[in-house]
C-alpha atoms as a PDB file:
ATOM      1  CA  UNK A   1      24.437  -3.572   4.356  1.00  0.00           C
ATOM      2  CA  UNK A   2      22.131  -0.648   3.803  1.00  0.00           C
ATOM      3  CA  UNK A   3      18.522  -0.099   4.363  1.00  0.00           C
ATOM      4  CA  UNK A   4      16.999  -0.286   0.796  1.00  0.00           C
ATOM      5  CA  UNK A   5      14.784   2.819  -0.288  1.00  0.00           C
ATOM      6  CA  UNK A   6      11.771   0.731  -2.537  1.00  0.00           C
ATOM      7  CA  UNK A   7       9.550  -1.873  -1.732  1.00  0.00           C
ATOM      8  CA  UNK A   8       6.726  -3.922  -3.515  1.00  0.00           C
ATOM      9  CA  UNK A   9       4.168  -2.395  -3.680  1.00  0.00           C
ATOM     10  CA  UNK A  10       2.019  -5.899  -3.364  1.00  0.00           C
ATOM     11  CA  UNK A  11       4.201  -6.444  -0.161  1.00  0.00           C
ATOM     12  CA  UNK A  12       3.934  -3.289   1.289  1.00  0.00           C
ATOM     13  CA  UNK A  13       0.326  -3.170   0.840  1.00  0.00           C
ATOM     14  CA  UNK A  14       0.015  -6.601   2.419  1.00  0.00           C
ATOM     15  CA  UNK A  15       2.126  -5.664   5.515  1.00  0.00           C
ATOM     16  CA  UNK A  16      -0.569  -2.988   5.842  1.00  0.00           C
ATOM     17  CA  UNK A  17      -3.275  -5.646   6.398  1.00  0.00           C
ATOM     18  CA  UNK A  18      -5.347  -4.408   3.289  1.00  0.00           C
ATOM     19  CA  UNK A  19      -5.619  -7.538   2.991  1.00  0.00           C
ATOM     20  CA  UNK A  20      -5.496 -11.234   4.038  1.00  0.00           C
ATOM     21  CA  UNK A  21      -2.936 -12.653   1.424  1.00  0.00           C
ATOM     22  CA  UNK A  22      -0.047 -10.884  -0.714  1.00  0.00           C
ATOM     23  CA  UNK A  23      -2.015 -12.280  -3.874  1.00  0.00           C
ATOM     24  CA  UNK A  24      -4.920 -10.751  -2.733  1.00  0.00           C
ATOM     25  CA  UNK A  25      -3.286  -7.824  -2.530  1.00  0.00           C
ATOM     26  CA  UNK A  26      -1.867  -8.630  -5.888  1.00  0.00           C
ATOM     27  CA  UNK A  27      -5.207  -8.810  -7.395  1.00  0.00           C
ATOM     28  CA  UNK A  28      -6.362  -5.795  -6.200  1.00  0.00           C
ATOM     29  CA  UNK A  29      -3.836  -3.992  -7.857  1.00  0.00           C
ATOM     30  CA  UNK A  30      -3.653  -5.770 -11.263  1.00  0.00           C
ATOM     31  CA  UNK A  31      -7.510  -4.676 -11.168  1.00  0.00           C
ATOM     32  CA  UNK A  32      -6.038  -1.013 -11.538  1.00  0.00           C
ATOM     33  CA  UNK A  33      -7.337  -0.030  -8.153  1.00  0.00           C
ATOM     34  CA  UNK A  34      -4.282   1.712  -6.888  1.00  0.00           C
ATOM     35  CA  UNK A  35      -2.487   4.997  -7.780  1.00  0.00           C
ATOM     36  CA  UNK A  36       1.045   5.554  -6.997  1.00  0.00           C
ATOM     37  CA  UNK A  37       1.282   9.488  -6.849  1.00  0.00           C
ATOM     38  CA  UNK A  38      -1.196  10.121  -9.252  1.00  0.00           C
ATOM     39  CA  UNK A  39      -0.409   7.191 -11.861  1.00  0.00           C
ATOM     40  CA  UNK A  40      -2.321   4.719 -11.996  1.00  0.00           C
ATOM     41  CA  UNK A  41      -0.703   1.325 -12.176  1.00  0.00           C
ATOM     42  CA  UNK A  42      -1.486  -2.437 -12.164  1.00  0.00           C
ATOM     43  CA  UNK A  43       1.726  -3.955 -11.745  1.00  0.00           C
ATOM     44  CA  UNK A  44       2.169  -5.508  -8.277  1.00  0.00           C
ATOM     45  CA  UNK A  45       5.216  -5.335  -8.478  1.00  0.00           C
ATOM     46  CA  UNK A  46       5.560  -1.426  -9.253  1.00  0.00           C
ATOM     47  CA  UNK A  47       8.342   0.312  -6.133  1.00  0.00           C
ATOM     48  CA  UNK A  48       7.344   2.520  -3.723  1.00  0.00           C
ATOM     49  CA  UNK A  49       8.801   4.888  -2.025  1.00  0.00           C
ATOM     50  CA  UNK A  50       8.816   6.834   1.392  1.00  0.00           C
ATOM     51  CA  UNK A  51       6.320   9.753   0.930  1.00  0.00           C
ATOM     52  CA  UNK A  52       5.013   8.292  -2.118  1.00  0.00           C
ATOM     53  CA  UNK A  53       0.710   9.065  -1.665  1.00  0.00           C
ATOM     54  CA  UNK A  54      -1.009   5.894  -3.142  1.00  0.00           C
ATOM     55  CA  UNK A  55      -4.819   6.698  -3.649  1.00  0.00           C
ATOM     56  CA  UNK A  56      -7.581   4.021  -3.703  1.00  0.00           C
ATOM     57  CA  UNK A  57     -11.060   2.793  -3.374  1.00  0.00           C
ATOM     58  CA  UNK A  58     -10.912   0.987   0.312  1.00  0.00           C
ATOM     59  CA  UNK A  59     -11.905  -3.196  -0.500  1.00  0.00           C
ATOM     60  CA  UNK A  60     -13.675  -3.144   2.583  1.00  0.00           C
ATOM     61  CA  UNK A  61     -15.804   0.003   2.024  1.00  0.00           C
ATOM     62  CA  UNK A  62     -16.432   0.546  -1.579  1.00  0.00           C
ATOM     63  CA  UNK A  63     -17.690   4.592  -0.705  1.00  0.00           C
ATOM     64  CA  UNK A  64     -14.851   5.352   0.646  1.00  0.00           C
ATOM     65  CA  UNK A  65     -11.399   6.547  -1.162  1.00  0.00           C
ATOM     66  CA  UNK A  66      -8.515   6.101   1.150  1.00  0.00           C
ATOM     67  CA  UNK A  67      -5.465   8.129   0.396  1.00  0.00           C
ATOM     68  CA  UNK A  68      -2.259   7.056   2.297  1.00  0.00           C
ATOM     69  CA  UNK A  69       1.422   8.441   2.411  1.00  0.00           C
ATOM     70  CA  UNK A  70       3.945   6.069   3.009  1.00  0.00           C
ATOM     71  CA  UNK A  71       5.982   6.426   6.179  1.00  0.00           C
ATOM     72  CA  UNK A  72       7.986   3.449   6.882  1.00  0.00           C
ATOM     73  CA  UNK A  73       8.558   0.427   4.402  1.00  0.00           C
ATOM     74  CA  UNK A  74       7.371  -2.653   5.834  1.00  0.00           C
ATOM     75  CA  UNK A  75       9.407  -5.816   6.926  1.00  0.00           C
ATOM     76  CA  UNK A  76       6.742  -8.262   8.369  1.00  0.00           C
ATOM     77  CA  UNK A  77       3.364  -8.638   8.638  1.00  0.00           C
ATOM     78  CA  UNK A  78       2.790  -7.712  12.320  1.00  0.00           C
ATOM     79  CA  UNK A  79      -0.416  -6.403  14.366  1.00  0.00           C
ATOM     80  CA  UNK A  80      -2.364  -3.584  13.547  1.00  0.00           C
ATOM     81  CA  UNK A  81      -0.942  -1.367  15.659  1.00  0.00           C
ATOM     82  CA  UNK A  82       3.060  -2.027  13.971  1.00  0.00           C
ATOM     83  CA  UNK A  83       0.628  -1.866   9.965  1.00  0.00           C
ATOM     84  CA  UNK A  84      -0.719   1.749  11.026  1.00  0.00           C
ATOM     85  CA  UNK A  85       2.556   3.296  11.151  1.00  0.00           C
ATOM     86  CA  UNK A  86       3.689   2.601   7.960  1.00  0.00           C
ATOM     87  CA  UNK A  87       1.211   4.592   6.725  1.00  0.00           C
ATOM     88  CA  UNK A  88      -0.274   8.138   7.079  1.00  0.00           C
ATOM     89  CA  UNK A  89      -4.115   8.666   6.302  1.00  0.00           C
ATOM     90  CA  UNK A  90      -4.795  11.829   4.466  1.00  0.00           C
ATOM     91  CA  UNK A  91      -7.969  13.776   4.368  1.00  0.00           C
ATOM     92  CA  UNK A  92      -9.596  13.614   1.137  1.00  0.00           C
END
C-alpha cells in the first residue's frame, strides 16, 4: 500500500484545528475564504498537496491573513502540538 500524495482539503484543514467540525471547515471554504496556491476555490473537496501555500483570512481573527505551506498530510485529528506540524506559517 502506498502513502497517497492528496488530501481534502476540508479534512486537512480540520486536522489543523481551524476549526471545531469538518463541516465547519466545509463552510468556510464554500464561502471562498481559502486559496490553494493562488486560486481561489470553494470546493471542500478541492486536493492538496505537500508544499501547496493555502492563503486565508484567520476565522478567529478577522485582521489577520494567515498563509500556511503544507508539510505533512493529516491522518487524525490529534492535539495541537501533532496539528502545528502539518503546517508551516509564512510571513506575510
Amino acid at each position: 500500500m502506498t502513502e497517497q500524495d492528496h488530501q481534502r482539503l476540508d479534512m486537512w484543514l480540520y486536522y489543523t484545528r481551524l476549526a471545531k467540525t469538518r463541516a465547519l471547515c466545509g463552510q468556510f471554504i464554500r464561502k471562498g475564504r481559502v486559496r490553494i496556491n493562488g486560486q481561489h476555490t470553494t470546493k471542500a473537496h478541492a486536493k492538496i498537496h505537500l508544499d501547496d501555500v493555502l492563503t486565508f483570512v484567520s476565522p478567529h481573527h478577522p485582521n489577520d491573513v494567515c498563509v500556511w505551506q503544507v508539510k505533512k498530510l493529516g491522518s487524525r485529528r490529534g492535539p495541537a502540538s501533532e496539528a502545528m506540524q502539518l503546517y508551516e506559517t509564512i510571513p506575510s
